[in-house]
Structures are given as structure tokens and as C-alpha cells.
Protein backbone atom coordinates (compact mmCIF):
# COMPACT_ATOMS: atom_id res chain seq x y z
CA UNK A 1 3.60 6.89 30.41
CA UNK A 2 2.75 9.00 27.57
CA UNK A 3 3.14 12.56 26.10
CA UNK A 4 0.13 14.32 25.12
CA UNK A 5 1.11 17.29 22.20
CA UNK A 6 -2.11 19.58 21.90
CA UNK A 7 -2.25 21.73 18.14
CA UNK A 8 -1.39 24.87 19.54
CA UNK A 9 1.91 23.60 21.35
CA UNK A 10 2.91 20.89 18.46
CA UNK A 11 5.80 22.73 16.47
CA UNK A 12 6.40 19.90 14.15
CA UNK A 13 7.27 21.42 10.53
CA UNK A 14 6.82 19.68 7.52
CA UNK A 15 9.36 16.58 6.85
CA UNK A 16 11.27 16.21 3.25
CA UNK A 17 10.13 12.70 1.93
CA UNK A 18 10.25 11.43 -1.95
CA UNK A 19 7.23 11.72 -3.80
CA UNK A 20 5.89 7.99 -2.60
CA UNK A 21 5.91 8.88 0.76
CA UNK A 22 4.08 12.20 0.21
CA UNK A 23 1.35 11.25 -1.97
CA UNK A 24 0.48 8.18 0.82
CA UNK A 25 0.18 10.71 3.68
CA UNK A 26 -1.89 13.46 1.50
CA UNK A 27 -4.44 10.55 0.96
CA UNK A 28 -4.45 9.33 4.51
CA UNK A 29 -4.90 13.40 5.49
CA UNK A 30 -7.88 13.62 2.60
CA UNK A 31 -9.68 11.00 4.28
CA UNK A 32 -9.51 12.37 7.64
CA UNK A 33 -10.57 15.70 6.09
CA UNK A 34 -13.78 13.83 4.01
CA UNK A 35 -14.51 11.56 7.29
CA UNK A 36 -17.94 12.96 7.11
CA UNK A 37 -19.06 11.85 3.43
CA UNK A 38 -16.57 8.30 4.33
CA UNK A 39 -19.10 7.84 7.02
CA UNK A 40 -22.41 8.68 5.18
CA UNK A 41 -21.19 5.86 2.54
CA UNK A 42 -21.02 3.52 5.37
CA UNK A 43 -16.33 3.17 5.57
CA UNK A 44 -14.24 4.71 7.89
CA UNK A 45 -11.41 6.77 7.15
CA UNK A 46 -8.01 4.88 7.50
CA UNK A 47 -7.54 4.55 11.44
CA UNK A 48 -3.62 2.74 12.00
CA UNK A 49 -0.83 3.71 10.38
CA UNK A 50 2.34 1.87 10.50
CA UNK A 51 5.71 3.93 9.48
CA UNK A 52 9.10 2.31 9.16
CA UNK A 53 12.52 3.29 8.41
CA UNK A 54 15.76 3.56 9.52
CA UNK A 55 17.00 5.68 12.30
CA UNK A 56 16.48 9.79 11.80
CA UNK A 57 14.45 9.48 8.63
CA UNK A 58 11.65 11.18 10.35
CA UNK A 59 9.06 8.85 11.41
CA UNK A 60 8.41 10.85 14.58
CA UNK A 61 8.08 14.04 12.53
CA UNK A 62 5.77 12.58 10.11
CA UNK A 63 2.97 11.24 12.75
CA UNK A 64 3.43 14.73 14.64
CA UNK A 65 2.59 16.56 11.56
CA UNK A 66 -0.04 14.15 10.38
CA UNK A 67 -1.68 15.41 13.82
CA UNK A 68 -0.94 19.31 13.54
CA UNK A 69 -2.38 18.64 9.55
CA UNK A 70 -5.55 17.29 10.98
CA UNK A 71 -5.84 19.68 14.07
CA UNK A 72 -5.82 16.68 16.32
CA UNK A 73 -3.90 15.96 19.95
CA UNK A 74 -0.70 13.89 19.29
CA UNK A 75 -0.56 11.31 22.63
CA UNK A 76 3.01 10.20 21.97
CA UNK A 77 3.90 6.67 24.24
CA UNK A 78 7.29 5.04 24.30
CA UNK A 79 6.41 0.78 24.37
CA UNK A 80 9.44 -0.07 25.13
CA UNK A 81 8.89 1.91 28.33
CA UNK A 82 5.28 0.06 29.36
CA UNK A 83 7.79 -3.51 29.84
CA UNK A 84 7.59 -4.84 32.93
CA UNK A 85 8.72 -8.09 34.32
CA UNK A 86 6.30 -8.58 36.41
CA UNK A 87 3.61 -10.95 35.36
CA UNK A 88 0.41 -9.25 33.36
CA UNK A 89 1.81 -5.33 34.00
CA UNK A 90 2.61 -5.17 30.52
CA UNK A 91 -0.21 -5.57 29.67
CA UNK A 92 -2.19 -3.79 31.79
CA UNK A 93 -0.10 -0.64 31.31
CA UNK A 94 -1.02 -1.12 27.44
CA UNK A 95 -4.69 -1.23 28.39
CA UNK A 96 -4.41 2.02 30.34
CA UNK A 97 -2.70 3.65 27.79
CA UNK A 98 -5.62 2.55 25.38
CA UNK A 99 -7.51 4.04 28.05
CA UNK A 100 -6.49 6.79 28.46
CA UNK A 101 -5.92 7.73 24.63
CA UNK A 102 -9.54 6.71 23.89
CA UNK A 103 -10.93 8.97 25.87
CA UNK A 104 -10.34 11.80 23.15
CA UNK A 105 -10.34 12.13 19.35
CA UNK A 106 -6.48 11.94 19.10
CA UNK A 107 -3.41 10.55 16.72
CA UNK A 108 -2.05 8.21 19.05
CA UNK A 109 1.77 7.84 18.21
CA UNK A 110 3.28 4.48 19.67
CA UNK A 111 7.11 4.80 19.06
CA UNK A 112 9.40 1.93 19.55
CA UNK A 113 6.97 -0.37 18.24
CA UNK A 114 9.05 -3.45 17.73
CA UNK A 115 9.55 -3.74 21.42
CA UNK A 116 7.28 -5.81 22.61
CA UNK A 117 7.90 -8.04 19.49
CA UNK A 118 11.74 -7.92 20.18
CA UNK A 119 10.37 -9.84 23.81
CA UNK A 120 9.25 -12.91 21.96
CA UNK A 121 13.37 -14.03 21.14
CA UNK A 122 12.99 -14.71 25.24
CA UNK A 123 12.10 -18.31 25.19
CA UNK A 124 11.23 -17.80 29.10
CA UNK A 125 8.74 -15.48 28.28
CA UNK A 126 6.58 -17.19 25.51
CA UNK A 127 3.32 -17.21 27.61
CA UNK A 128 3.58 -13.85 28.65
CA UNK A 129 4.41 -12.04 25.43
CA UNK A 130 1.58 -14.39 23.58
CA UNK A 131 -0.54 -12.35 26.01
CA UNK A 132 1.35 -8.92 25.43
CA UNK A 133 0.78 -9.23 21.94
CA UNK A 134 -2.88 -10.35 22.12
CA UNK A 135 -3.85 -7.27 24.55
CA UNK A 136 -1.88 -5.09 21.97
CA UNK A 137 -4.59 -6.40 19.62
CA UNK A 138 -7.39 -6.08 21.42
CA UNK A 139 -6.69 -2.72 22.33
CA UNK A 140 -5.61 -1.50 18.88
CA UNK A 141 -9.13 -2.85 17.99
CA UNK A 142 -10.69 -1.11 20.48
CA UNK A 143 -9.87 2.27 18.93
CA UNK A 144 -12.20 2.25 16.44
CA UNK A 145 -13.80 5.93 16.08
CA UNK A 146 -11.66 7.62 18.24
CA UNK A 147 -8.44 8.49 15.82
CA UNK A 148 -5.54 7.32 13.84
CA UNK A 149 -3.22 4.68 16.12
CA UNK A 150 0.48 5.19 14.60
CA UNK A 151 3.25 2.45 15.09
CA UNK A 152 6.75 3.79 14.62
CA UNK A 153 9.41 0.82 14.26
CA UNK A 154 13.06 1.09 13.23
CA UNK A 155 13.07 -2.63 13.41
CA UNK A 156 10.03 -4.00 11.14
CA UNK A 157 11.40 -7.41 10.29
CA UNK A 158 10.60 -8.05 14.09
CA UNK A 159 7.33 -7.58 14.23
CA UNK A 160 4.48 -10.14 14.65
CA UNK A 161 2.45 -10.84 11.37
CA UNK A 162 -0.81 -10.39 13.13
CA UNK A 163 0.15 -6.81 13.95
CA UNK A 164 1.10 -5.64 10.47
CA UNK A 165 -2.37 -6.85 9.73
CA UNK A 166 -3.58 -4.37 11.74
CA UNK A 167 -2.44 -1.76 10.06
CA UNK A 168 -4.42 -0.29 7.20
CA UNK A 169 -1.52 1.87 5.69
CA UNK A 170 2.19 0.92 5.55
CA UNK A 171 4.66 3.54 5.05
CA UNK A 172 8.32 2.78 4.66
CA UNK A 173 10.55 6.08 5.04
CA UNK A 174 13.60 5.22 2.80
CA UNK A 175 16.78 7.52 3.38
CA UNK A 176 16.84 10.60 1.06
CA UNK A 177 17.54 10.37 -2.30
CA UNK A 178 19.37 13.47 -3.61
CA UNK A 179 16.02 15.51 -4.46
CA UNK A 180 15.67 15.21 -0.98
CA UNK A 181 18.84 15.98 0.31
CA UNK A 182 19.17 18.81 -1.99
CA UNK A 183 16.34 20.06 0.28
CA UNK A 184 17.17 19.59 3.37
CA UNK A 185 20.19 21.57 2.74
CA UNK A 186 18.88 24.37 0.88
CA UNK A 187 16.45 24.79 3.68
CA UNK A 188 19.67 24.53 6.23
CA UNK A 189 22.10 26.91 4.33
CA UNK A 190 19.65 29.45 3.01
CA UNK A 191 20.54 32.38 5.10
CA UNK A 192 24.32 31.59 4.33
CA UNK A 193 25.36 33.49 1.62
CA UNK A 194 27.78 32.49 -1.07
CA UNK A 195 27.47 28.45 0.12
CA UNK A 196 26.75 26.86 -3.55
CA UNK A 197 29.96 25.03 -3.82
CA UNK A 198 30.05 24.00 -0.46
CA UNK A 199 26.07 22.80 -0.62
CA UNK A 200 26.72 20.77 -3.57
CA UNK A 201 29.28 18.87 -2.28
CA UNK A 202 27.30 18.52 1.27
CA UNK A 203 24.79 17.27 -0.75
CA UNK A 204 26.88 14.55 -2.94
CA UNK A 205 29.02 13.28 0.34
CA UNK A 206 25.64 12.54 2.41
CA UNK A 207 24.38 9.69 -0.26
CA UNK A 208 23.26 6.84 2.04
CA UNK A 209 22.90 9.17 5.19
CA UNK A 210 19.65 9.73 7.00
CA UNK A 211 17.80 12.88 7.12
CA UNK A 212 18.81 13.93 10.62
CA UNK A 213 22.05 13.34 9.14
CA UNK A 214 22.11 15.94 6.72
CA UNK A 215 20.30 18.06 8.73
CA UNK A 216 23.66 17.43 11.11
CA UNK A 217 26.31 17.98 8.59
CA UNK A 218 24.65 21.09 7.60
CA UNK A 219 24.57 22.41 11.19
CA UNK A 220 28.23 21.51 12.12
CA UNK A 221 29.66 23.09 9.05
CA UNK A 222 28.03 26.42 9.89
CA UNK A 223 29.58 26.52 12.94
CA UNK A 224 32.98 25.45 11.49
CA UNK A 225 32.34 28.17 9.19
CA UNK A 226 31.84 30.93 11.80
CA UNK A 227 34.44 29.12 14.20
CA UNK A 228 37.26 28.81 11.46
CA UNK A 229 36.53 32.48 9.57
CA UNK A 230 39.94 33.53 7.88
CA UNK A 231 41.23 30.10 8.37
CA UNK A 232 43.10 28.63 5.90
CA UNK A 233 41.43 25.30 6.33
CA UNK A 234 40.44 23.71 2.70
CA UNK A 235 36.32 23.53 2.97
CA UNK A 236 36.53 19.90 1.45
CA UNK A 237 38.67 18.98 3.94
CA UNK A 238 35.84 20.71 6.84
CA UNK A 239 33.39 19.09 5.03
CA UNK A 240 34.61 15.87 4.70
CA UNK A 241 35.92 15.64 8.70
CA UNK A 242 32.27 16.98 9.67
CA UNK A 243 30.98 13.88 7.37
CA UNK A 244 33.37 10.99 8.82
CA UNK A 245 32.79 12.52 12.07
CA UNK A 246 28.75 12.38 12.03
CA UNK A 247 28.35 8.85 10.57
CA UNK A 248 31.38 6.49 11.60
CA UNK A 249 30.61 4.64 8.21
CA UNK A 250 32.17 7.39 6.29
CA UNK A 251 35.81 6.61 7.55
CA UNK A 252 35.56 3.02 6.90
CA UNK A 253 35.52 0.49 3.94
CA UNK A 254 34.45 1.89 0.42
CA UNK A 255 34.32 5.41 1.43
CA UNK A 256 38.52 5.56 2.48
CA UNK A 257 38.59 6.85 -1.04
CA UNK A 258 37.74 9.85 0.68
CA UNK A 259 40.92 10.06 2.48
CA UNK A 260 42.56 10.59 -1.21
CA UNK A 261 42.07 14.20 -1.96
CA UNK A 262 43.02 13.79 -6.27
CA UNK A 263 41.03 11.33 -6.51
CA UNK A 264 37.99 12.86 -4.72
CA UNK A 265 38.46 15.91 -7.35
CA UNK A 266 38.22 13.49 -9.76
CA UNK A 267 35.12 11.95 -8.49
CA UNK A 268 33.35 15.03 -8.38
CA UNK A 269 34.48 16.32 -11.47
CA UNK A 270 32.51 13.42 -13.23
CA UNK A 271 29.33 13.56 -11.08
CA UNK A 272 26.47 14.72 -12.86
CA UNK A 273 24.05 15.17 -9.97
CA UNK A 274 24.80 17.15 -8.32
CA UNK A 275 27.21 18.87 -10.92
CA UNK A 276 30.60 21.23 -10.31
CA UNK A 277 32.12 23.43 -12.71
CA UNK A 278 35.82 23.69 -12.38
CA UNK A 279 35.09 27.16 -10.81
CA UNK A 280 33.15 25.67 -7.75
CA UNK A 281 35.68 22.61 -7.74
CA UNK A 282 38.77 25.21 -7.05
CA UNK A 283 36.80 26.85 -3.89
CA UNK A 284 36.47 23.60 -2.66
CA UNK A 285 39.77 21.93 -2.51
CA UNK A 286 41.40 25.72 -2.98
CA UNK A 287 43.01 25.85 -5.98
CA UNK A 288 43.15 27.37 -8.84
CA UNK A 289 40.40 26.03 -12.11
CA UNK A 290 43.24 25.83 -14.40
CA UNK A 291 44.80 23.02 -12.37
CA UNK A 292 41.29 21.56 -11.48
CA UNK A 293 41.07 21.48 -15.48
CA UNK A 294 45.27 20.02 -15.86
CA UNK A 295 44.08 17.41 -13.26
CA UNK A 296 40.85 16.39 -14.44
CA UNK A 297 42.35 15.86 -17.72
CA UNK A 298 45.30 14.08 -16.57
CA UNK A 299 42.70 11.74 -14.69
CA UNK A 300 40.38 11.21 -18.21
CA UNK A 301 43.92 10.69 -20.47
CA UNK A 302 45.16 7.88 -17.56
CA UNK A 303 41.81 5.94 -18.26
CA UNK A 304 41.92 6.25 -22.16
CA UNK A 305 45.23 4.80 -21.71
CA UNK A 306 44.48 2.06 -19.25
């Protein structure tokens, strides 16, 4: 029914989030920390947390490490896998996981949080998931003095009002901006020596890609770079394959552009964040910088003249 992650044995490392996200779980952490003087002024520290996002963008990491911060058990539960169709066990599996988790000072994590909400589109089931939802309440409730409850939900739009106004704090996890990404990869390619070209343009082609993404694309091109050593394979090409190839979205629609090699030059040749110098541009697509330079002026004289 549920995981239970104990300080010693919870391995969760820090997540890369923008500066939003960051300063919301410092202040939720500071509160935890200054319970003590919360309680002698007669409030509680912040006790449900509700953090949403799209797939891989680290909600799961974020509640762990809230709970290694604060030197508390994690007791991670999977709703979706407390459903039953059997009249009233939904329920009562909810109110033994309450149970269970309230027994200690714990961060309980409950992932897949829309699922019971996702129930309610079953117009055979109104009565029962009225009920579902209620006990979630109650329960939630019930919690009071005994830790933080976390929801985790890739699917907010479905959940019930009366549970988001449960939740004290409401933390949407945005994809990575490029501050972010620039991160994740510097942290993934630091032991790989001479990789500045190749990080910079990891770190332009993953706009609009999750953090596990980039985390991903990162991994696979170190192993195409140990796999392919001496190769004569062009490391845009590598890198762009290893994109297409870990988000299906990259070989479709507005990003076929990709598929054009000039014009990609082009493109990066006129980003400004990251930035390439002609130099970095030639290891890339393996060429030399004078014809990086021919090109890229070619490319500006073709729009003056348009």
C-alpha cells in the first residue's frame, strides 16, 4: 500500500527548479524548522502541500527532499493503487493509509493524486466517489500535528475544488527554463572533458523538454560518445537523433526544421542564449569556422535582400 523512506535510506538529491519554486519550498522548510516559536504564537506550520507539473519535472524528488531537509520519514502511497471496485474499499484503504501514516511524525507523499478525481467522469459511480472524495477529506483533516500531507498530480485541472482547498501551499513545477537546463547539464557532463560545444547545444535543443528529459539526453549522448569514439559521426547529428529519439515531439511539426542541417547552423548562429562562436559551431556540424562564417553570412545577406 505504501512505501515508507526513513532519513538515513532516502537518497533524494537536491532538484533544479527556477527561483519561484525554490524560494516557496525554503519557506515551507523554515516553518517546519521554527515549528516551535509557530506553536508558542498559537499557528501551525504549513501541513499539505500540493505540487503540480507535467511529467518528469520532479515532483517526486521535491517531496522526498522536503523530507530528507526536515529529517522526517517519507511514507510514499500510490492512490491510484488504493481503487477498488468494490463498494466502500476505497475508502477504507484511504482510511488505513491515514492510519497508518498518523501514527508517526512523517511527510506523507500521495502521488497520483488526480486519481480518485479522474473516477468522478464515471457517471455509474457518482455515489461512491462523492464518498471517496469526502473520506479523502476527512482524513486529510485528520492529520493535523502529525506532518506535512503532499499531493503530487500531473493532472490538476481534474481535481475537485474542495481538495485544492485543502491545501495550504500550491506549487506548480513548470518545465526548465534555460537557467535550469543549463544546470542540469553542467551537473550531467561535468566529468566529461572538452563537452562545451556539445553542452550548449544540448542545452538550446531541450527548450520545452522536462527535466528528466535533459537529464536523458545528457545520459544517452555520453554513451554515444564512448560507443561512437573515432567515429566520424557529426555530434549535431548524435545530438539531434538522441533528442527526436527521447521526446517523439522533436521529429514532428515545428521542430522538422531540425531535419535541415543549414538552416539549423543558422539558427544557432543567431541564438543569444545560449551563445556559439563560429569556433564551437564548426565542432558541431564539423566544419571548418571559415565556412560557418561564408554561411552565416550568406544566410544574414539572403534576409537583407528578402
Amino acid at each position: 500500500m505504501a512505501t515508507i523512506i526513513f532519513p538515513r535510506d532516502n537518497d533524494a538529491v537536491q532538484p533544479i527548479f527556477n527561483s519561484d519554486v525554490t524560494a516557496v519550498i525554503s519557506a515551507l522548510t523554515q516553518e517546519w524548522e521554527h515549528q516551535e516559536q509557530l506553536l508558542e504564537a498559537g499557528l501551525n506550520p504549513s501541513l499539505t502541500a500540493l505540487v503540480y507539473g507535467a511529467p518528469g519535472t520532479g515532483k517526486t524528488t521535491l517531496a522526498l527532499s522536503l523530507a530528507k531537509q526536515l529529517g522526517l520519514p517519507a511514507v510514499v502511497a500510490r492512490l491510484d493503487g488504493l481503487i477498488s471496485s468494490l463498494l466502500g474499499t476505497t475508502a477504507r484503504n484511504l482510511g488505513a493509509l491515514f492510519s497508518f501514516a498518523n501514527r508517526y511524525e512523517c511527510v506523507l507523499i500521495l502521488d497520483e493524486f488526480d486519481a480518485i478525481a479522474k473516477l468522478r467522469d464515471d457517471p455509474n459511480e457518482v455515489g461512491e466517489i462523492k464518498r471517496v472524495v469526502n473520506a479523502l477529506l476527512q482524513n486529510m483533516d485528520s492529520r493535523a500535528g502529525r506532518g506535512i500531507t503532499i499531493g503530487l498530480t500531473n493532472h490538476e485541472a481534474l481535481l475537485d475544488p474542495a481538495v485544492w482547498r485543502r491545501f495550504e501551499v500550491q506549487v506548480p513545477v513548470p518545465l526548465p527554463g534555460t537557467s535550469e537546463r543549463r544546470a542540469i547539464v553542467s551537473s550531467a557532463l561535468s566529468e566529461v572533458p572538452d563537452a562545451e560545444p556539445e553542452a550548449k547545444f544540448m542545452i538550446w535543443i531541450t527548450a520545452g523538454l522536462s527535466g528528466a528529459e535533459v537529464s536523458t539526453v545528457c545520459a544517452k549522448w555520453r554513451k554515444r560518445r564512448i560507443v561512437d569514439a573515432g567515429n566520424t559521426t557529426k555530434q549535431a547529428d548524435a545530438i539531434v537523433q538522441i533528442a527526436a529519439t527521447t521526446a517523439a515531439r522533436y521529429g514532428s511539426g515545428e521542430n522538422d526544421r531540425f531535419i535541415d542541417r543549414e538552416a539549423l547552423l543558422i539558427m544557432l548562429a543567431q541564438s543569444e542564449d545560449p551563445h556559439f562562436t563560429h569556433q564551437e559551431l564548426a565542432q558541431l556540424f564539423g566544419i571548418s569556422s571559415k565556412t560557418v562564417g561564408r554561411r552565416v553570412s550568406e544566410a544574414q545577406e539572403g534576409a537583407i535582400n528578402a
